[in-house]
N, C-alpha and C. Protein backbone atom coordinates (compact mmCIF):
# COMPACT_ATOMS: atom_id res chain seq x y z
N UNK A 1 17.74 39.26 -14.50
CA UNK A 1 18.06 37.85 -14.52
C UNK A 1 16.79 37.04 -14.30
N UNK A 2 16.43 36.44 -15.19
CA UNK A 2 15.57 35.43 -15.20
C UNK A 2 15.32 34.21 -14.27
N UNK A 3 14.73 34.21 -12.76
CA UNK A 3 14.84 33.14 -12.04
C UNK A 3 14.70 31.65 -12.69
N UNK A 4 15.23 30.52 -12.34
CA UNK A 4 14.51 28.97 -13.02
C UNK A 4 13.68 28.49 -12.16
N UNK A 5 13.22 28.30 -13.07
CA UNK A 5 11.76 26.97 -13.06
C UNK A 5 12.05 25.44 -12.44
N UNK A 6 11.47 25.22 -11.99
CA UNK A 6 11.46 23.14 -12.02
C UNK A 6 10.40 22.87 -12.76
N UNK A 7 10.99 21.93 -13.70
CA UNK A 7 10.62 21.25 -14.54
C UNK A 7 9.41 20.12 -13.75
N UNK A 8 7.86 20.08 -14.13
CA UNK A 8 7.04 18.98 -13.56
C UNK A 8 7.70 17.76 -13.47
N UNK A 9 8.82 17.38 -14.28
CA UNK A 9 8.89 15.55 -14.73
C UNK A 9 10.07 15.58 -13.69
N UNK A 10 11.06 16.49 -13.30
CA UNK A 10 11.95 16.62 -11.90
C UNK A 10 11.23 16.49 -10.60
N UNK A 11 10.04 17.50 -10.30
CA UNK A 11 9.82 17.12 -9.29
C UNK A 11 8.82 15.62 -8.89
N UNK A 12 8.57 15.04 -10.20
CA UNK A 12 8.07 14.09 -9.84
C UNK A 12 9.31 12.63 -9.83
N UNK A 13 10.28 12.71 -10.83
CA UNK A 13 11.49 12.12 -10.69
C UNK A 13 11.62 12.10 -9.20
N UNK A 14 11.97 13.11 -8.52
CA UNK A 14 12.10 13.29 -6.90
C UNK A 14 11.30 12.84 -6.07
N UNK A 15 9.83 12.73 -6.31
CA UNK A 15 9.12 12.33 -5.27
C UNK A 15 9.28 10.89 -5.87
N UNK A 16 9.47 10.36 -6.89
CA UNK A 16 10.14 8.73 -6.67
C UNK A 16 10.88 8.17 -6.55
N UNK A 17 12.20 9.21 -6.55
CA UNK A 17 13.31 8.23 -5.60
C UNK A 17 12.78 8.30 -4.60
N UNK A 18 12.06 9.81 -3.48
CA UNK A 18 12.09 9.42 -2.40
C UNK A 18 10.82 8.36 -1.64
N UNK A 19 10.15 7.85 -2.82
CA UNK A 19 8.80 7.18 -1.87
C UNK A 19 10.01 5.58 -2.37
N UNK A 20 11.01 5.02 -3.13
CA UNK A 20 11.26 4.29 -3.19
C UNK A 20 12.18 3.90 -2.02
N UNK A 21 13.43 5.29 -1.61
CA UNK A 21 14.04 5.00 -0.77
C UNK A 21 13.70 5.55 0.44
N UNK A 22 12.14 5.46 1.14
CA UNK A 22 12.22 6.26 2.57
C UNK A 22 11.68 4.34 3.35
N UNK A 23 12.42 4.79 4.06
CA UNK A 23 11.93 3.45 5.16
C UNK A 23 10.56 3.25 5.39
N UNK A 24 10.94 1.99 5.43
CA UNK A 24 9.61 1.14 5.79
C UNK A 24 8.70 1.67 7.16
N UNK A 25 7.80 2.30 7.72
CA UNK A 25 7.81 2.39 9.03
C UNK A 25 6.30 1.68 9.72
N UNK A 26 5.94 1.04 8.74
CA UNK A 26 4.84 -0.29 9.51
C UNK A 26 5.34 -1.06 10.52
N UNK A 27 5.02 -1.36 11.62
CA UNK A 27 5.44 -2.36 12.27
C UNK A 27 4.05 -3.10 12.44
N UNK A 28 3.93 -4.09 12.83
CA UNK A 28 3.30 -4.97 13.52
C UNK A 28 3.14 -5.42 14.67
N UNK A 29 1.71 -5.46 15.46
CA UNK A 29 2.18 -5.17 16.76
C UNK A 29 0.80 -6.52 17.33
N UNK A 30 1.35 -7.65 18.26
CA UNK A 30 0.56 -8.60 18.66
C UNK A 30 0.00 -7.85 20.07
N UNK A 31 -1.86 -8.26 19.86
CA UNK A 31 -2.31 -7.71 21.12
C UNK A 31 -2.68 -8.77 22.18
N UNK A 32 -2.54 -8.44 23.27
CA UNK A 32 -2.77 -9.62 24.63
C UNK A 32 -2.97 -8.98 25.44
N UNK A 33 -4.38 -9.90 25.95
CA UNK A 33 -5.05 -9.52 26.78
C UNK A 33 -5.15 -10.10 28.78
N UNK A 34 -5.26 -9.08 29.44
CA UNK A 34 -5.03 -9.67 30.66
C UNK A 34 -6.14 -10.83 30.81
N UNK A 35 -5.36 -11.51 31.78
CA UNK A 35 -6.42 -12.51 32.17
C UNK A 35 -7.89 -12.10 32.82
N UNK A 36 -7.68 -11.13 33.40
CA UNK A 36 -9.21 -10.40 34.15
C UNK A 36 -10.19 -10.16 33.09
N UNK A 37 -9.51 -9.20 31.89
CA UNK A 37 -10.57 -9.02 30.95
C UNK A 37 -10.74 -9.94 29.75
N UNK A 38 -9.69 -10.74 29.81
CA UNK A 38 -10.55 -12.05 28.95
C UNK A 38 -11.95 -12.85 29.37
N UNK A 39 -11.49 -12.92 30.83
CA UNK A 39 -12.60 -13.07 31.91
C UNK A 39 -14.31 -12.35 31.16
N UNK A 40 -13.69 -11.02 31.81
CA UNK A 40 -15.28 -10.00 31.25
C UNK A 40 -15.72 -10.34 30.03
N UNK A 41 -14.46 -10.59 28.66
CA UNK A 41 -15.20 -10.36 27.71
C UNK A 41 -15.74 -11.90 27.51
N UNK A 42 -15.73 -12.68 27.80
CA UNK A 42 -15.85 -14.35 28.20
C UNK A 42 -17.63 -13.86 28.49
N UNK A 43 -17.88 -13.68 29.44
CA UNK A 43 -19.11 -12.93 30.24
C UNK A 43 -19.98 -12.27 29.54
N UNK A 44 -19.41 -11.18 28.97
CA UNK A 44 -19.90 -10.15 28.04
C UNK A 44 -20.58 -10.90 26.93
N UNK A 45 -19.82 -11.76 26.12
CA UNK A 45 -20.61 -12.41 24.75
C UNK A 45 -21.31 -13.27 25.70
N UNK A 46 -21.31 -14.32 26.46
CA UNK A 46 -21.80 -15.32 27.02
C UNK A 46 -23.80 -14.57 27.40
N UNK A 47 -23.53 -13.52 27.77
CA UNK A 47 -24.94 -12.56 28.28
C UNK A 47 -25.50 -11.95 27.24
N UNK A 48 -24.85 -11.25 25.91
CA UNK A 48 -25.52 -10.88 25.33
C UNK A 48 -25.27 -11.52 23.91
N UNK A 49 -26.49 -12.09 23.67
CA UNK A 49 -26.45 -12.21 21.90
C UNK A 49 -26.07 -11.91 20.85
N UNK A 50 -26.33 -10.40 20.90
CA UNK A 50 -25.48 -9.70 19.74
C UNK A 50 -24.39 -9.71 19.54
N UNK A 51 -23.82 -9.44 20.83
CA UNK A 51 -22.12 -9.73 20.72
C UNK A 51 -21.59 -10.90 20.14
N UNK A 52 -22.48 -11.95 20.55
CA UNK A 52 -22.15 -13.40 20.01
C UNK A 52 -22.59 -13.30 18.29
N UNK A 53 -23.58 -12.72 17.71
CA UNK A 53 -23.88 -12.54 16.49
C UNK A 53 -22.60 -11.99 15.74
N UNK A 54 -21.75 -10.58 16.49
CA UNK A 54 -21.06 -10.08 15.68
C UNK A 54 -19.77 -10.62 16.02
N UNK A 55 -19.45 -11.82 16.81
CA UNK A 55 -18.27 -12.02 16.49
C UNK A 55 -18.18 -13.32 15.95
N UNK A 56 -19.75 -14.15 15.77
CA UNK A 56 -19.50 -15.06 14.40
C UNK A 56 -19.37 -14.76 13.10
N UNK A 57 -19.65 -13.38 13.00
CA UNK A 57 -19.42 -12.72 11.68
C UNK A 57 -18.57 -12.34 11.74
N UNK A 58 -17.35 -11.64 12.30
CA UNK A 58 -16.13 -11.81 12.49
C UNK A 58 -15.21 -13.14 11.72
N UNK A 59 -16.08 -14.14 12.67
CA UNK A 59 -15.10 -15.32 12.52
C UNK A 59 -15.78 -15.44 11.46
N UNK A 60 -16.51 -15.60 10.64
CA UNK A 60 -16.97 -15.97 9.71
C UNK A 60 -16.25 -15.40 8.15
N UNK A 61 -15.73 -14.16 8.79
CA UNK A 61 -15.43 -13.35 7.76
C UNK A 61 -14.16 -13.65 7.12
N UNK A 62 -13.25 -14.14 8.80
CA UNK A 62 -12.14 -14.66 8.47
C UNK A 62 -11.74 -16.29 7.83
N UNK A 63 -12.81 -16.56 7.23
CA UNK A 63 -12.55 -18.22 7.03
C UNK A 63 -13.18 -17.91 5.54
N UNK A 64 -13.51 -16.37 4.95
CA UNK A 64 -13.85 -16.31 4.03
C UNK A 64 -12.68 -16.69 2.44
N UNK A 65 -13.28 -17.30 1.44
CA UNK A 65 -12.23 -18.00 0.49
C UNK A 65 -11.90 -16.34 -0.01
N UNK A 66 -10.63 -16.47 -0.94
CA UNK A 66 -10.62 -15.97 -1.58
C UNK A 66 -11.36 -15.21 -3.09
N UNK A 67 -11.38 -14.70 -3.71
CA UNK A 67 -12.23 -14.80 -5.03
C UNK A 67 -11.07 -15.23 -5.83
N UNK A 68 -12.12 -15.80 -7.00
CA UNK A 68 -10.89 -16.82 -7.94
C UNK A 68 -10.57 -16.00 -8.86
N UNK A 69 -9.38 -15.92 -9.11
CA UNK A 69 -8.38 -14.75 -10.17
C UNK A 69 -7.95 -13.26 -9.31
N UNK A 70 -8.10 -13.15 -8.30
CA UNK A 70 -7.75 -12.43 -7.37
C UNK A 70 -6.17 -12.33 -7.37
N UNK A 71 -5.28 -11.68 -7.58
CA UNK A 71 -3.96 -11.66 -7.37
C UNK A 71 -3.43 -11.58 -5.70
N UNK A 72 -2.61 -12.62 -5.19
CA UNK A 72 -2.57 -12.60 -3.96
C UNK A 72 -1.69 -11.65 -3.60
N UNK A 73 -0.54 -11.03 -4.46
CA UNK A 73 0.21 -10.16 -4.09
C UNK A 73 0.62 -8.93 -5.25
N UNK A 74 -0.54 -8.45 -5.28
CA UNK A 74 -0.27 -7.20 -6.57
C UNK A 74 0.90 -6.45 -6.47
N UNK A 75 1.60 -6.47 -7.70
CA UNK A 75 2.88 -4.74 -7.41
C UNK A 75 2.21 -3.45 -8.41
N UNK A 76 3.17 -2.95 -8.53
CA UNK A 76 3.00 -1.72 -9.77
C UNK A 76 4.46 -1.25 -9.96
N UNK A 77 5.45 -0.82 -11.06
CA UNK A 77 6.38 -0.55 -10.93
C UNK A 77 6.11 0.49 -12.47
N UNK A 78 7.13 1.66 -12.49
CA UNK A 78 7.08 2.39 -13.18
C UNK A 78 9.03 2.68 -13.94
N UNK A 79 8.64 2.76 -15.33
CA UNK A 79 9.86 2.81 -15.70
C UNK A 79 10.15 3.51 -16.43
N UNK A 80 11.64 4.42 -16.51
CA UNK A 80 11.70 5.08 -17.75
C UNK A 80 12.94 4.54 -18.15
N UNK A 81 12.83 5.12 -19.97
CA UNK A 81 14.15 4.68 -20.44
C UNK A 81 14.75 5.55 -21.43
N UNK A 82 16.07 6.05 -21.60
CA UNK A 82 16.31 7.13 -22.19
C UNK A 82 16.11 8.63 -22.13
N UNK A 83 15.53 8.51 -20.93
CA UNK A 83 15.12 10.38 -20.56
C UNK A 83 16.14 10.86 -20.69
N UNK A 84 16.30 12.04 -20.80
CA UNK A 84 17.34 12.76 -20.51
C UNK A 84 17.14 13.59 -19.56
N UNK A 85 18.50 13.69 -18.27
CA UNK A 85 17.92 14.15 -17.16
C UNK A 85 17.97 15.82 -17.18
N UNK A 86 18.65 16.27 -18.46
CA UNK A 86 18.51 17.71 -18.59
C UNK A 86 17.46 18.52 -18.84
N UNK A 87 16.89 17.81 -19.45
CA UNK A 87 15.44 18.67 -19.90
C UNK A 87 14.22 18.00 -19.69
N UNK A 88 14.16 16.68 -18.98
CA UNK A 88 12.98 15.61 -19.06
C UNK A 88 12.29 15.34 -19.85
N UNK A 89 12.47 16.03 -21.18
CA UNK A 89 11.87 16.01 -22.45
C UNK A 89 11.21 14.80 -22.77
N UNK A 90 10.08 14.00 -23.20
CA UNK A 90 10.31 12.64 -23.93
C UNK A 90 9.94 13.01 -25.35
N UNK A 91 10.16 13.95 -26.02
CA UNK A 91 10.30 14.22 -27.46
C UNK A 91 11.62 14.15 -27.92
N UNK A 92 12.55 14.63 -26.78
CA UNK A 92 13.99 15.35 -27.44
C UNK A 92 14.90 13.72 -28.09
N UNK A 93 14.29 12.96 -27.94
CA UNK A 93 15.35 11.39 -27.80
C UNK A 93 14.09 10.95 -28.49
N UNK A 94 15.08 9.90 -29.80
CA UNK A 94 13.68 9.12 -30.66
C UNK A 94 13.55 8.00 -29.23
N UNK A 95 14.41 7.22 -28.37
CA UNK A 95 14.36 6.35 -28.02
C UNK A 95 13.48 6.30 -26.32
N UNK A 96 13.33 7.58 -26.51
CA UNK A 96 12.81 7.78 -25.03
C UNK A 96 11.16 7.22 -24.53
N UNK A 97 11.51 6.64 -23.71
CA UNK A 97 10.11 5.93 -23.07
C UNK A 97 9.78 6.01 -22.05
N UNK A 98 8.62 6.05 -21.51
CA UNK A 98 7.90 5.53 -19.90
C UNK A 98 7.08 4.06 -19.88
N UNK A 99 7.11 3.87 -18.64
CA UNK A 99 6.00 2.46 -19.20
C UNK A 99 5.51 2.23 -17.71
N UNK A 100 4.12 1.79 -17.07
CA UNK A 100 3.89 1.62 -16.22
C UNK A 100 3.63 0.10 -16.05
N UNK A 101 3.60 -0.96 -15.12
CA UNK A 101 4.07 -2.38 -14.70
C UNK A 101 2.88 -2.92 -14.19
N UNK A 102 1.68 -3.68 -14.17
CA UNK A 102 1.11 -4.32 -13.08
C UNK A 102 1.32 -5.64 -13.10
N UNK A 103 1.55 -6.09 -12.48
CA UNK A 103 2.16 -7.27 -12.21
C UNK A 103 1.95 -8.50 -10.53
N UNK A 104 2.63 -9.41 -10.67
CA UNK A 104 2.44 -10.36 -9.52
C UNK A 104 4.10 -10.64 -9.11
């Protein structure tokens, strides 16, 4: 008896339902600082220069413009149409397509 195969275009079918449907798990997390070591670091830049150098470049960095034609929120979406899920073929169907999306 002849064991089966998986087909390449299945297991990649699979790894995109599951990167479409696995949860989100970024969170976002605000940092705050005690009053003592706001203190020090108050001190810290105040004494040394450099520190003060690298956190006008910091701030500097953040007041930086955008570049113009820059997309502020890129996607990518991938599509098929007509596969057939028996054989993943895209020969077996005149109508069968893929198409990849970049978009805003």
């Amino acid at each position: 008896m002849k064991p089966k195969t998986i087909h390449p275009a299945g297991i990649l079918s699979l790894a995109i339902v599951l990167i479409v449907f696995s949860p989100n798990l970024v969170v976002g997390q605000v940092m705050e600082f005690e009053p003592d070591l706001k203190k020090y670091m108050a001190e810290g830049l105040k004494n040394n220069p450099d520190l003060e150098s690298w956190q006008n470049r910091v701030e500097a960095s953040q007041h930086a413009l955008p570049q113009a034609g820059a997309w502020s929120d890129p996607t990518i979406s991938l599509g098929f149409m007509n596969l057939p899920v028996n054989s993943f073929d895209f020969n077996r169907e005149p109508m069968t397509g893929i198409w990849i999306n970049v978009g805003q």
